[in-house]
Protein backbone atom coordinates (compact mmCIF):
# COMPACT_ATOMS: atom_id res chain seq x y z
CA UNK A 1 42.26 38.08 35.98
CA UNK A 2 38.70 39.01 36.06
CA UNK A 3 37.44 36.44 33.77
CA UNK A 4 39.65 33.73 35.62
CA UNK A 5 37.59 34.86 38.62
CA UNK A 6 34.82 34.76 37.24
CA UNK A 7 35.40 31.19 35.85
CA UNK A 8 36.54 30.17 39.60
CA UNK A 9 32.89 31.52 40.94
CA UNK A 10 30.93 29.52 38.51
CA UNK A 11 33.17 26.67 38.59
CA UNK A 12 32.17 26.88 43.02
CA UNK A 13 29.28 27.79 42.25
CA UNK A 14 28.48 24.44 39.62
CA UNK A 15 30.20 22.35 42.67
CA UNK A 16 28.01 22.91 45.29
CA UNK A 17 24.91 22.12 43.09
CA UNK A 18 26.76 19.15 42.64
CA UNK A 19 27.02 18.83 46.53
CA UNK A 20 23.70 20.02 46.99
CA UNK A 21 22.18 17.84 44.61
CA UNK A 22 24.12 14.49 46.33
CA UNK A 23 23.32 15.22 49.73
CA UNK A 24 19.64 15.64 49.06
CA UNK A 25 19.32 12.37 47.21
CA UNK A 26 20.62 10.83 50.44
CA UNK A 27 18.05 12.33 52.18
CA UNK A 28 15.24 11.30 49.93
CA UNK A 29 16.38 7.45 49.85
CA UNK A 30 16.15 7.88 53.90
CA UNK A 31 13.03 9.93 53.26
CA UNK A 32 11.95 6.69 51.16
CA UNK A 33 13.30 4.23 53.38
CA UNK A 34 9.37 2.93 55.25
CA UNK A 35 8.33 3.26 52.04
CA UNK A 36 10.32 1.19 50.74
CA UNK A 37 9.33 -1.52 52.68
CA UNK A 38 5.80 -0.91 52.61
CA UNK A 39 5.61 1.04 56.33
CA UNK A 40 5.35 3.65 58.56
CA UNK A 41 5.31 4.37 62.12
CA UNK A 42 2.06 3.82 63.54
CA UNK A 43 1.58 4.88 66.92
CA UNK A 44 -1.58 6.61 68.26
CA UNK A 45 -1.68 9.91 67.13
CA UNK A 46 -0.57 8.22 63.43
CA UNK A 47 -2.79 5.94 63.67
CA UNK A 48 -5.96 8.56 65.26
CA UNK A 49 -5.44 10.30 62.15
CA UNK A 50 -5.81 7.88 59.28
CA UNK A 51 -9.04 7.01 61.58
CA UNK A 52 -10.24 10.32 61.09
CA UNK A 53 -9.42 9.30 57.05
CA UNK A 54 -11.52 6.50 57.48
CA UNK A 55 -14.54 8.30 59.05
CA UNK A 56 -14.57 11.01 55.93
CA UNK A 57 -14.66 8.46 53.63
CA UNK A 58 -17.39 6.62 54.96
CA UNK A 59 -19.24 8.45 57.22
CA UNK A 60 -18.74 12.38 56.74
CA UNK A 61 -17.15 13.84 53.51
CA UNK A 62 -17.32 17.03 55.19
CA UNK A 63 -15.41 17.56 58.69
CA UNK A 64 -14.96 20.75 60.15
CA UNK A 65 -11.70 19.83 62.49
CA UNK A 66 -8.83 17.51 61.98
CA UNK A 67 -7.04 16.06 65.21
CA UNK A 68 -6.88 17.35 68.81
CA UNK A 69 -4.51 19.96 70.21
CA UNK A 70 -2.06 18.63 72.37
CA UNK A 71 -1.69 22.03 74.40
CA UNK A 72 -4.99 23.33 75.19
CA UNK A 73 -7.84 20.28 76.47
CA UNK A 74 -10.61 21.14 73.53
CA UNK A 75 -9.02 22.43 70.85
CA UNK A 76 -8.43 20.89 67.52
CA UNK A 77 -6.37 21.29 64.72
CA UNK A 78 -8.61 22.22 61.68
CA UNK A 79 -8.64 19.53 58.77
CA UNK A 80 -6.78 20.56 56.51
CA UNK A 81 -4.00 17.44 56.67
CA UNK A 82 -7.22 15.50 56.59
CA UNK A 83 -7.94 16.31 53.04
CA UNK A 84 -4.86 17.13 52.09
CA UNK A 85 -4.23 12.87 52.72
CA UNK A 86 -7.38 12.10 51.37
CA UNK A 87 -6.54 11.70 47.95
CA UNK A 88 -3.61 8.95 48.52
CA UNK A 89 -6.20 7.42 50.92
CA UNK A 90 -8.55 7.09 49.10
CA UNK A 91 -6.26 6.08 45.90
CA UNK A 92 -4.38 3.45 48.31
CA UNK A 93 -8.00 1.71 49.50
CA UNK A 94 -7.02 3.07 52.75
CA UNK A 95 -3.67 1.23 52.79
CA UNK A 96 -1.07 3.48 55.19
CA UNK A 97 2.14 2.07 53.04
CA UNK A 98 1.08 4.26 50.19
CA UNK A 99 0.12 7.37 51.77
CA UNK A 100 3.60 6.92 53.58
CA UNK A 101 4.48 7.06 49.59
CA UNK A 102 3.11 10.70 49.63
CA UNK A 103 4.56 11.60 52.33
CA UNK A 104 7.63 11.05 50.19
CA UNK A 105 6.13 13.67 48.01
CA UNK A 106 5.19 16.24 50.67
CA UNK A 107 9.00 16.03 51.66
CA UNK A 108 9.93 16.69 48.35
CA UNK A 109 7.92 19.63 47.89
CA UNK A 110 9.46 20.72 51.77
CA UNK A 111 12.42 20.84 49.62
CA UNK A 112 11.47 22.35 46.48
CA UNK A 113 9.67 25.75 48.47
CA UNK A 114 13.10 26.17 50.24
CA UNK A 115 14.91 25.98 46.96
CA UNK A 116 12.63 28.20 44.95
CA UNK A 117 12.53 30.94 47.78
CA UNK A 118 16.27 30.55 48.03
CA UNK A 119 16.57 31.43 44.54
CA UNK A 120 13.75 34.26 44.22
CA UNK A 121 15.94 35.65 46.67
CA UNK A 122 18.86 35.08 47.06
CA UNK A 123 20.38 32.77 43.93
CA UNK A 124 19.77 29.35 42.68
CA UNK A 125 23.36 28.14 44.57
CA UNK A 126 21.29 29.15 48.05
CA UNK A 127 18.00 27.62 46.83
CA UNK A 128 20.01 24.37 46.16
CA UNK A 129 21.92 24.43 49.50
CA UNK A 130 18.52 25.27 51.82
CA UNK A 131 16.46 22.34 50.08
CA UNK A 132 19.51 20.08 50.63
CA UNK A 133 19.59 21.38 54.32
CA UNK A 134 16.03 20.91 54.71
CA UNK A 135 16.10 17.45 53.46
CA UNK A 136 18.82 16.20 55.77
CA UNK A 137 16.37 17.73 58.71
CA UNK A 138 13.31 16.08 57.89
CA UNK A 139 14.41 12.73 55.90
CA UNK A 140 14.04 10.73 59.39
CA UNK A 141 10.61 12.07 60.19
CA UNK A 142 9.29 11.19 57.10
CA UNK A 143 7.81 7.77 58.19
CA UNK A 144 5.75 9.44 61.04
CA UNK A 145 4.85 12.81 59.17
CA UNK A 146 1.27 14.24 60.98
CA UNK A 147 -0.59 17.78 60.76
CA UNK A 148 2.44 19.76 61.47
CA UNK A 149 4.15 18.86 58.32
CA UNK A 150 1.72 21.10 56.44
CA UNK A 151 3.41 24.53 57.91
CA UNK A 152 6.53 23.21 57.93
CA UNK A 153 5.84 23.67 53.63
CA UNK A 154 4.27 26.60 54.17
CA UNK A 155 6.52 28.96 56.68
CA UNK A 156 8.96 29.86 53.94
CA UNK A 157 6.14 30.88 51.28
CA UNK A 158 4.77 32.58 53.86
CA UNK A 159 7.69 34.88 54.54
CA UNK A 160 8.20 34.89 50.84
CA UNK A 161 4.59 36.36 49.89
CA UNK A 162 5.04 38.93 52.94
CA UNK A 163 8.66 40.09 51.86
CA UNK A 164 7.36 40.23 48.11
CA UNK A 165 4.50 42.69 49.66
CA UNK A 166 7.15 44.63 51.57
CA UNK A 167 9.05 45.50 48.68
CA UNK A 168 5.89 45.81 45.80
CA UNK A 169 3.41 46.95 48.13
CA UNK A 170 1.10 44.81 45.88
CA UNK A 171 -2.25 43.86 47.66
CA UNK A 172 -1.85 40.54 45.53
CA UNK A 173 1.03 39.42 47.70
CA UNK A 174 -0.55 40.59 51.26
CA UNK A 175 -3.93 38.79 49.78
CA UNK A 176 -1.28 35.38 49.47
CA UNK A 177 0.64 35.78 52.91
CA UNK A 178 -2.78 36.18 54.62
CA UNK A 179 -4.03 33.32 52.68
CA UNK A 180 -1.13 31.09 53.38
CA UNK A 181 -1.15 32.47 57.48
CA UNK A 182 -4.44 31.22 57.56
CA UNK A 183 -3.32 27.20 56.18
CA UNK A 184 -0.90 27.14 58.40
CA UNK A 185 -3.01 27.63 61.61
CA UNK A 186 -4.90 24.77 60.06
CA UNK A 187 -1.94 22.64 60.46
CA UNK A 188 -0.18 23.68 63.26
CA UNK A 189 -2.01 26.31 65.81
CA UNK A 190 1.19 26.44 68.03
CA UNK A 191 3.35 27.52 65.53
CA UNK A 192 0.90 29.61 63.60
CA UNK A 193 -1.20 31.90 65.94
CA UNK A 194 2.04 33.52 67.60
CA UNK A 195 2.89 34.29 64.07
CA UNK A 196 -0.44 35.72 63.15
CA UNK A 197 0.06 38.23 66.51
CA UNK A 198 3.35 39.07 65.44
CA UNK A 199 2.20 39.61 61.43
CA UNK A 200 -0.65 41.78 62.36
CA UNK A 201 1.35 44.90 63.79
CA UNK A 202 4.03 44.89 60.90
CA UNK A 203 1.25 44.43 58.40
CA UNK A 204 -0.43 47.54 60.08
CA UNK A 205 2.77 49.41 60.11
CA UNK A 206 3.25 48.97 56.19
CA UNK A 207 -0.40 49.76 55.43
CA UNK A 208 -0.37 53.14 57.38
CA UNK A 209 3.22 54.20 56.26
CA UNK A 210 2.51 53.27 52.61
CA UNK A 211 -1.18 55.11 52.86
CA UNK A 212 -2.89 51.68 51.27
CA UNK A 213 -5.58 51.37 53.45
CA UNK A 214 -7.97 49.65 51.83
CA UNK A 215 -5.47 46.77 51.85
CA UNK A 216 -6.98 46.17 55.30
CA UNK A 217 -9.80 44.68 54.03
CA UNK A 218 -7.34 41.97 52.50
CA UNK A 219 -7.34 40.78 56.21
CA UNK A 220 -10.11 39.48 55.96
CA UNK A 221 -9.14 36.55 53.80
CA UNK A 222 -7.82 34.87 56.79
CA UNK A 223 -11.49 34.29 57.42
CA UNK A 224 -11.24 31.41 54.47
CA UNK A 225 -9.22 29.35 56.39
CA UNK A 226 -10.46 29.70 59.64
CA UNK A 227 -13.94 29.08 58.76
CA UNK A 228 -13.87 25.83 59.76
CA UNK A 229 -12.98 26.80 63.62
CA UNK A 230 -16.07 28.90 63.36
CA UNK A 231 -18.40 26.97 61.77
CA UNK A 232 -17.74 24.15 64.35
CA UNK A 233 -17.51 26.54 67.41
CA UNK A 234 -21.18 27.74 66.32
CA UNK A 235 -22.32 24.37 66.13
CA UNK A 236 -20.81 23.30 69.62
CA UNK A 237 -21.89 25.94 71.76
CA UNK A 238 -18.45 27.56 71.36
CA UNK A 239 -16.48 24.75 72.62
CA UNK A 240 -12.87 25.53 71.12
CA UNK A 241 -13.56 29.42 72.28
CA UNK A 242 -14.58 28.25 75.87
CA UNK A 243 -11.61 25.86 75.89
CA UNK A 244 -9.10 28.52 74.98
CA UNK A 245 -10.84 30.98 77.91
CA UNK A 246 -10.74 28.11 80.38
CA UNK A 247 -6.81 27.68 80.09
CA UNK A 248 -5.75 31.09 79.64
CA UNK A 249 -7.73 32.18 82.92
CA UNK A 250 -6.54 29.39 84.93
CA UNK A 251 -10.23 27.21 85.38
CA UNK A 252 -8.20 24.51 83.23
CA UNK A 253 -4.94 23.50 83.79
CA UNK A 254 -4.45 20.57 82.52
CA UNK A 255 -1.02 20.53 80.72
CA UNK A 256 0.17 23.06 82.08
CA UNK A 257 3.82 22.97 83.55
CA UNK A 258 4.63 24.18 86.88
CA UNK A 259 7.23 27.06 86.82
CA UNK A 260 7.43 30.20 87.77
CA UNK A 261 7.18 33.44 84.81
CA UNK A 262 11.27 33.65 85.69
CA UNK A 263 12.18 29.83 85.04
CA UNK A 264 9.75 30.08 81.64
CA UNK A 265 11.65 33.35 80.22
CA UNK A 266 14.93 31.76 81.04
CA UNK A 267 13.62 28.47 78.83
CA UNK A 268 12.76 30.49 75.69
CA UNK A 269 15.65 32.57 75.72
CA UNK A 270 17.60 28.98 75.96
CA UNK A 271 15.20 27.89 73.40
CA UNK A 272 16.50 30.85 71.33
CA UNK A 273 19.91 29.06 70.66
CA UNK A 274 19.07 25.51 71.20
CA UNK A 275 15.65 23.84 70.32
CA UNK A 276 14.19 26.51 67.53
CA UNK A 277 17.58 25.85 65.66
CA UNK A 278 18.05 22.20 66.98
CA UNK A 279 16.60 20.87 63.71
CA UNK A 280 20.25 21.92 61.79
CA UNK A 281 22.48 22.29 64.54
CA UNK A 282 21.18 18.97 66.72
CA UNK A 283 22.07 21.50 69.84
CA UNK A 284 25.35 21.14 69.45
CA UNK A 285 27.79 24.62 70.71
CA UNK A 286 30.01 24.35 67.88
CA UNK A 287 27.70 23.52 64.91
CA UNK A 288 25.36 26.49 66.16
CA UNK A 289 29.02 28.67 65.81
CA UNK A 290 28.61 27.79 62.16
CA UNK A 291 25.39 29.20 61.72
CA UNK A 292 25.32 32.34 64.02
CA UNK A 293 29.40 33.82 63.14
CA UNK A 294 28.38 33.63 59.42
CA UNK A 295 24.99 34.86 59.51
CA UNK A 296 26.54 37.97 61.65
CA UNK A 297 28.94 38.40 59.26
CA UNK A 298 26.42 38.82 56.27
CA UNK A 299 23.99 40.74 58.29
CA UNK A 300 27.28 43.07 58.35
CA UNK A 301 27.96 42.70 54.90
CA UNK A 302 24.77 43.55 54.16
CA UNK A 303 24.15 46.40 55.68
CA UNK A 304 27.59 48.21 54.76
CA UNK A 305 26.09 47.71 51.22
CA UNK A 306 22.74 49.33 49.88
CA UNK A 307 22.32 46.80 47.15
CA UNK A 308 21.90 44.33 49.38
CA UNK A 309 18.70 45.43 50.95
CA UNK A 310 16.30 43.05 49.82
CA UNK A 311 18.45 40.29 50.99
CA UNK A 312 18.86 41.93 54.40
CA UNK A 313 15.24 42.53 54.66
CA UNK A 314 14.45 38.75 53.80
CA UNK A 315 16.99 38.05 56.53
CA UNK A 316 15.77 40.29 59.26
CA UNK A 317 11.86 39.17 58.65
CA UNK A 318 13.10 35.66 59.37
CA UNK A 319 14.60 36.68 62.55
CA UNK A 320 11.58 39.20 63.83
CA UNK A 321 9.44 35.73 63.51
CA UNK A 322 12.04 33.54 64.89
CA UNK A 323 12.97 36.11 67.92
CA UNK A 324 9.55 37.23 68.26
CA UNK A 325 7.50 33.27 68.81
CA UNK A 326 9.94 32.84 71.77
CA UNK A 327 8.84 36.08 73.27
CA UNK A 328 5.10 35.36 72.10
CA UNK A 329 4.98 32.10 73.60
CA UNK A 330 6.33 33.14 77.49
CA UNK A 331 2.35 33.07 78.04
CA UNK A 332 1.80 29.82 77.13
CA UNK A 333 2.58 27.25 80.53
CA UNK A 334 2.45 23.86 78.70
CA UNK A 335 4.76 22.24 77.53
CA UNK A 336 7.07 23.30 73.98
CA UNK A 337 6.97 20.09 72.18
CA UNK A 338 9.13 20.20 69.36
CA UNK A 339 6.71 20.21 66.53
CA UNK A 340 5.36 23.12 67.37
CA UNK A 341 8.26 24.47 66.27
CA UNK A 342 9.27 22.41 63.30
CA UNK A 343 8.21 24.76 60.70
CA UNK A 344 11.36 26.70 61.38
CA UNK A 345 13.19 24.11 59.98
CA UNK A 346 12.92 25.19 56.27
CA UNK A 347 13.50 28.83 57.67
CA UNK A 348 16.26 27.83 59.54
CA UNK A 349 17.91 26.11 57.16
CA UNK A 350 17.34 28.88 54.54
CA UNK A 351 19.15 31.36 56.74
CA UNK A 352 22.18 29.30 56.95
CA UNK A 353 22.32 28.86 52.77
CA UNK A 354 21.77 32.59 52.41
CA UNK A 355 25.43 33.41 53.82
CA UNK A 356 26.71 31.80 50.58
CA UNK A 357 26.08 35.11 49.29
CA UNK A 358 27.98 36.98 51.84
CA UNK A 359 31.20 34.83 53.00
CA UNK A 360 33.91 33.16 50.94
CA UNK A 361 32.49 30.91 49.07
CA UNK A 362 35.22 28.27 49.53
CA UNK A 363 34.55 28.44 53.07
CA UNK A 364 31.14 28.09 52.85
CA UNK A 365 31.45 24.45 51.07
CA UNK A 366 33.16 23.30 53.90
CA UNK A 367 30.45 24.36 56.59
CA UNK A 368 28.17 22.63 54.29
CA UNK A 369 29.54 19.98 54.13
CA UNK A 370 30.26 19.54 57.85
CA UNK A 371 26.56 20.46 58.67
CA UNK A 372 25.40 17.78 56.09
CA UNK A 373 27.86 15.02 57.10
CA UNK A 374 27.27 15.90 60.78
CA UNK A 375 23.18 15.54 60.26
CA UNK A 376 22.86 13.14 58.63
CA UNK A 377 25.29 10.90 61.01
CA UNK A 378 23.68 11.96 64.10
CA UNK A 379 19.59 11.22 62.50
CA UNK A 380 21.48 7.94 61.10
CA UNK A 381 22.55 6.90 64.55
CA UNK A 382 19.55 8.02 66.35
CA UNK A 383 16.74 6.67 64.28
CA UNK A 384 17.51 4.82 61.22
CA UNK A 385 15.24 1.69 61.32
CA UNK A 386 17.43 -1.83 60.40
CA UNK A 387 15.31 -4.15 57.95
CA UNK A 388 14.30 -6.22 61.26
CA UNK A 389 11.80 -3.45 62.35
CA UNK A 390 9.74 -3.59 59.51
CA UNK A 391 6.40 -5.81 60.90
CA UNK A 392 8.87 -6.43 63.89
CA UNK A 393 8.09 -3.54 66.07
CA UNK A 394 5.03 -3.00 67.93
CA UNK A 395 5.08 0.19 66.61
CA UNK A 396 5.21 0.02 62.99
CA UNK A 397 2.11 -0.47 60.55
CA UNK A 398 2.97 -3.84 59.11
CA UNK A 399 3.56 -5.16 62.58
CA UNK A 400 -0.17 -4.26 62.98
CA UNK A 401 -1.06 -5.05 60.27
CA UNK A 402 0.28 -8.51 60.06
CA UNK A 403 -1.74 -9.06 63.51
CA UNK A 404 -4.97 -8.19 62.29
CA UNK A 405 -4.45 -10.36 59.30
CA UNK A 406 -3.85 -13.21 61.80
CA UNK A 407 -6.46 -12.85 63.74
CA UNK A 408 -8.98 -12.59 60.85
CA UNK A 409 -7.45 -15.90 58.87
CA UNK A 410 -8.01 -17.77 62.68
CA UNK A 411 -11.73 -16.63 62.77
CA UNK A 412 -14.98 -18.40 61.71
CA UNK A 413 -17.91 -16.10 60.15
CA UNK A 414 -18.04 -13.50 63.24
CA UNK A 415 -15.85 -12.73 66.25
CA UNK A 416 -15.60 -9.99 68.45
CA UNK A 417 -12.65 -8.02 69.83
CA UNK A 418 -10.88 -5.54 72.71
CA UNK A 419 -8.36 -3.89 72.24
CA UNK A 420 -5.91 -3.06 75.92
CA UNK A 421 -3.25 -0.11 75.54
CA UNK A 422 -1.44 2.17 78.04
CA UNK A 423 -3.84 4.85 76.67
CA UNK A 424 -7.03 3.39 76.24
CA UNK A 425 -7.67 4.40 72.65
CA UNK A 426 -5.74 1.56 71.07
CA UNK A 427 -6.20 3.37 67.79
CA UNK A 428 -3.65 1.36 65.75
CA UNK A 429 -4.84 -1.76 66.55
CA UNK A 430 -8.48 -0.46 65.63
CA UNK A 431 -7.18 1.27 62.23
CA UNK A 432 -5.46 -2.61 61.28
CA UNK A 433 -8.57 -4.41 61.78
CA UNK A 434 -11.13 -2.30 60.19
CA UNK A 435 -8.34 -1.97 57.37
CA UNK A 436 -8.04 -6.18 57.22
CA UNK A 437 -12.00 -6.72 57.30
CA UNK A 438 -12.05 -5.03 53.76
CA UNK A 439 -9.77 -7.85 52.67
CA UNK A 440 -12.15 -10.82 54.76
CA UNK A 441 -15.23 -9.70 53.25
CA UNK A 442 -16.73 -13.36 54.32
CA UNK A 443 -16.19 -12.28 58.16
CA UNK A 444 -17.67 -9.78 60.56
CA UNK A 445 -15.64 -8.42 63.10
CA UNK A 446 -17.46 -6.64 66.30
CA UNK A 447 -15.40 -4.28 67.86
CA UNK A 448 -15.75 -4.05 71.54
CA UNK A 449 -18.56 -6.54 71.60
CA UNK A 450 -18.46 -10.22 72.87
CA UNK A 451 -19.27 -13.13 70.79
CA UNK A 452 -18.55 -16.80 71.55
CA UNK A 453 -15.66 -16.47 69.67
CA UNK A 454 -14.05 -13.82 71.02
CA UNK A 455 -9.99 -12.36 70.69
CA UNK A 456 -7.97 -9.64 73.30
CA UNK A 457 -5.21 -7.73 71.49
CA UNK A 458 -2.55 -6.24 74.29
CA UNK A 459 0.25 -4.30 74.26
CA UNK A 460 2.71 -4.04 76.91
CA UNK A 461 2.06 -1.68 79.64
CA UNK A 462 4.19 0.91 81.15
CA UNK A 463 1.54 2.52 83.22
CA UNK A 464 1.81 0.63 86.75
CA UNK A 465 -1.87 2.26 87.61
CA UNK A 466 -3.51 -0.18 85.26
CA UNK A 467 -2.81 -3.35 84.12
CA UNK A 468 -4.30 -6.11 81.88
CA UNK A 469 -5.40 -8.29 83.78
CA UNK A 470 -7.09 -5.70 85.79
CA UNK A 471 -8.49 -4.57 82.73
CA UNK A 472 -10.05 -8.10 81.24
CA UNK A 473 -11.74 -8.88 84.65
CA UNK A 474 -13.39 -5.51 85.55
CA UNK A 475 -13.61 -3.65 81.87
CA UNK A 476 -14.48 -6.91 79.29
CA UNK A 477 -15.70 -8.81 82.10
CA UNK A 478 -13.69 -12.17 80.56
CA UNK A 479 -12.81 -14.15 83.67
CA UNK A 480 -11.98 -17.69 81.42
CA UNK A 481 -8.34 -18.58 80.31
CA UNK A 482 -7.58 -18.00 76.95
CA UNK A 483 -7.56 -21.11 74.25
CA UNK A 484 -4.73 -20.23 72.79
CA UNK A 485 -2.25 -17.21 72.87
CA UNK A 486 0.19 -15.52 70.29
CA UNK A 487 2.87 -13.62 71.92
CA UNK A 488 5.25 -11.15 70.13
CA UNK A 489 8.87 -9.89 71.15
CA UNK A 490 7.51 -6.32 71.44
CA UNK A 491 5.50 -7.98 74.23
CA UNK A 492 2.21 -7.43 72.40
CA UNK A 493 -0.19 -10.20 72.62
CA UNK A 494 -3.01 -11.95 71.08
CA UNK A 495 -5.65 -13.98 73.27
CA UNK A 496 -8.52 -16.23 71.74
CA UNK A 497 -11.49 -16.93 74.30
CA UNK A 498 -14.24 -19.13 73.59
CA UNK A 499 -16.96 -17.21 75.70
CA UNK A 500 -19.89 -19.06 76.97
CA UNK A 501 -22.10 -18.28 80.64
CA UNK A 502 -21.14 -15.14 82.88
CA UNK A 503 -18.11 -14.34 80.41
CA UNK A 504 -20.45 -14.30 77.15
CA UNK A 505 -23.32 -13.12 78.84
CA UNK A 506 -22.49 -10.25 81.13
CA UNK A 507 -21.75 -6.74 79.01
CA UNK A 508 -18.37 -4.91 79.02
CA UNK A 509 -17.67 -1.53 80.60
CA UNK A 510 -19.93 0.58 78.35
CA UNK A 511 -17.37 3.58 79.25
CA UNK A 512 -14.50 1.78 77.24
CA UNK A 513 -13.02 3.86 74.21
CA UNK A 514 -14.04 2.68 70.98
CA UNK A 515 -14.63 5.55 68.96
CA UNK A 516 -13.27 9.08 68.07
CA UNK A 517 -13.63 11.66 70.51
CA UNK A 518 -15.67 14.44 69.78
CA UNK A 519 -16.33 14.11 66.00
């Protein structure tokens, strides 16, 4: 009987690797799908950072912050996704279709620190389950990964190194999680500082119970890290510091959402069971059953039985950081966009392979398999590309692309160019053509400048305060009809103008955004 059991457990155990193992290579050919086909999304903030690529690599190797907060007006991200890109930048000539190849990579390796937590922990079945569960959560974003990405690798090493230090009381593994704190503020501040607030009392607890004081001074690694916030607030008269002060104290408000302290509590705790676990139960009541009843249940389990400690304690870390960021972040009064968040995912989805341990194993395959099919339909439906986006859509690469390339093969020696968006940067249309002139080596293209020969690139506006027409005549200053016009289906636009008298002669808005802010 007990080696038929036993043959039963592995023979489970060997089919949900097999499970595992199919439902992540569906994610990674959905993960690969832009790739693929030589794309990636490319909207502003995409398209602001491979900009920000650009300027390293031929302007200055060394940059001390990475892209702008969205939260707090003056605050940046530090660079770390920066550099971590640069090498597939700089190995593609620039080319976005094959850094979206790494990004292919980076979701991999999302994976693979799931999976090897999940087995340092709990066994290789759960490590194989969470990187499967991860992969269906993040296959879809894959195409439009930014700086966020970076903690959503990190946030279960980072729990990892801090259990690990828990249980050893090694100052190698507090030296690690500090370390690996610190990275993750450099990708994501929103998700990272609450964590760091919430870290430093536990970490202070275990020091002073365990008597290891000197491990204090292992704090101080963090400073690594954040160096780069302090090396540029020293050279900007404090200007991230200031920024920070401004908001919290009410002189800036920009951002900030208009509800009362009641109305905000309410929203986290609703965030509690909703958007934090959103990325594996796509808020729906009876997928989040699936997670919660069976995580209770091992909780139970686990604490009924003393040889389950460790796996409790991994457990309950996850949800003192989980429960504790929703509490942390009543303060803030902008808005919770969801990837401040993300890096839960991995966690998330690590919680929910860790009751594989606990419950009937039999059981468990079918809650996988209903939280895999269910995922993976709903991402499928909601943002699965068909092949007719691909240099279709205004907001894909190779649809930029491809209009940059047309406007260069239409020019003679030198031209000049605007660029009209809803948000004034028009960043993707600026990364395309300074990305084409490498391939036109014969031309010279003068951004923002007018030369007899002289082209308007404009997308469709939304924003009913500003339109482009209002734009050309009191901005570029063009009052002539166009010589010839592309249009798109997006409702993007391409106009040629051969400039001569008032049109050529008198300057455009000097105030118009044409560069990087604050670099």
């Amino acid at each position: 009987m007990v080696k038929n059991k036993e043959n039963n457990i592995l023979s489970i155990n060997l089919i949900v690797k097999i499970l595992s193992l199919i439902v992540f290579l569906i994610s990674l050919f959905f993960a690969s799908w832009f790739a693929l086909h030589g794309d990636i999304i490319f909207h502003t903030d995409i398209a602001r950072d491979f900009l920000l690529l650009e300027d390293v690599v031929k302007y200055k190797p060394i940059t001390l912050i990475g892209p702008r907060s969205g939260g707090i007006p003056g605050v940046f991200h530090g660079p770390a996704w920066t550099y971590l890109n640069l090498p597939a930048f700089i190995i593609g000539a620039g080319n976005p279709a094959v850094v979206g190849w790494f990004w292919v990579v980076l979701f991999v390796l999302s994976c693979y620190a799931v999976y090897f937590v999940g087995k340092k922990v709990f066994s290789p079945e759960v490590g194989y389950i969470g990187a499967a569960l991860t992969g269906v959560g993040l296959a879809f974003s894959v195409s439009s990964f930014f700086n966020p990405v970076g903690a959503v690798i990190l946030a279960p090493l980072f729990i990892y190194t801090f259990y690990q230090y828990w249980l050893s009381q090694k100052n190698k593994y507090l030296l690690w999680t500090v370390l690996v704190l610190g990275l993750m503020i450099q990708f994501q501040m929103a998700f990272a500082v609450p964590i760091l607030v919430l870290f430093i009392p536990l970490v202070l607890f275990l020091i002073i119970k365990n008597r290891k004081f000197v491990h204090i001074l292992s704090l101080l690694i963090i400073l690594i890290p954040l160096s780069t916030f302090i090396l540029f607030d020293l050279k900007h008269q404090f200007l991230q510091t200031k920024s920070v002060m401004n908001y919290t104290t009410g002189k800036e408000n920009t951002g900030k959402v208009d509800k009362k302290l009641d109305d905000i509590i309410r929203t986290r705790i609703r965030s509690t069971y909703t958007d934090g676990v959103g990325f594996v139960t796509k808020n729906n009541n009876w997928m989040l059953y699936l997670l919660v009843i069976p995580l209770f249940y091992s909780l139970v389990v686990s604490f009924k039985n003393k040889k389950l400690y460790n796996k409790r304690l991994f457990l309950l870390l996850i949800l003192y950081f989980y429960f504790g960021y929703w509490i942390m972040t009543i303060g803030y009064r902008g808005m919770m966009w969801g990837y401040y968040y993300w890096p839960f995912l991995g966690l998330v989805a690590l919680t929910l392979a860790s009751t594989y341990d606990f419950i009937d194993k039999r059981l468990f395959i079918i809650i996988f398999i209903i939280f895999s099919f269910y995922n993976i339909r709903y991402d499928y439906l909601g943002f699965f590309k068909p092949e007719s986006y691909f240099g279709g859509d205004g907001g894909s690469w190779k649809f930029n692309y491809l209009g940059a390339k047309r406007i260069y093969e239409d020019a003679g020696k030198e031209f000049g160019y605007y660029i009209f968006t809803d948000d004034q940067f028009g960043y993707s249309n600026r990364y395309a053509m300074n990305f084409t002139q490498q391939q036109f080596k014969n031309k010279i293209a003068f951004p923002y400048t007018k030369k007899k020969i002289t082209y308007l690139l404009i997308s469709p506006s939304g924003n009913p305060t500003i339109s482009d027409d209002w734009w050309k005549a009191e901005k570029v200053k063009i009052k002539a009809k166009p010589v010839q016009v592309w249009r798109y289906k997006s409702g993007f636009r391409i106009e040629k103008y051969e400039l001569s008298g008032d049109d050529l002669n008198i300057p455009s808005d000097e105030n118009l955004i044409h560069t990087l802010i604050f670099r």
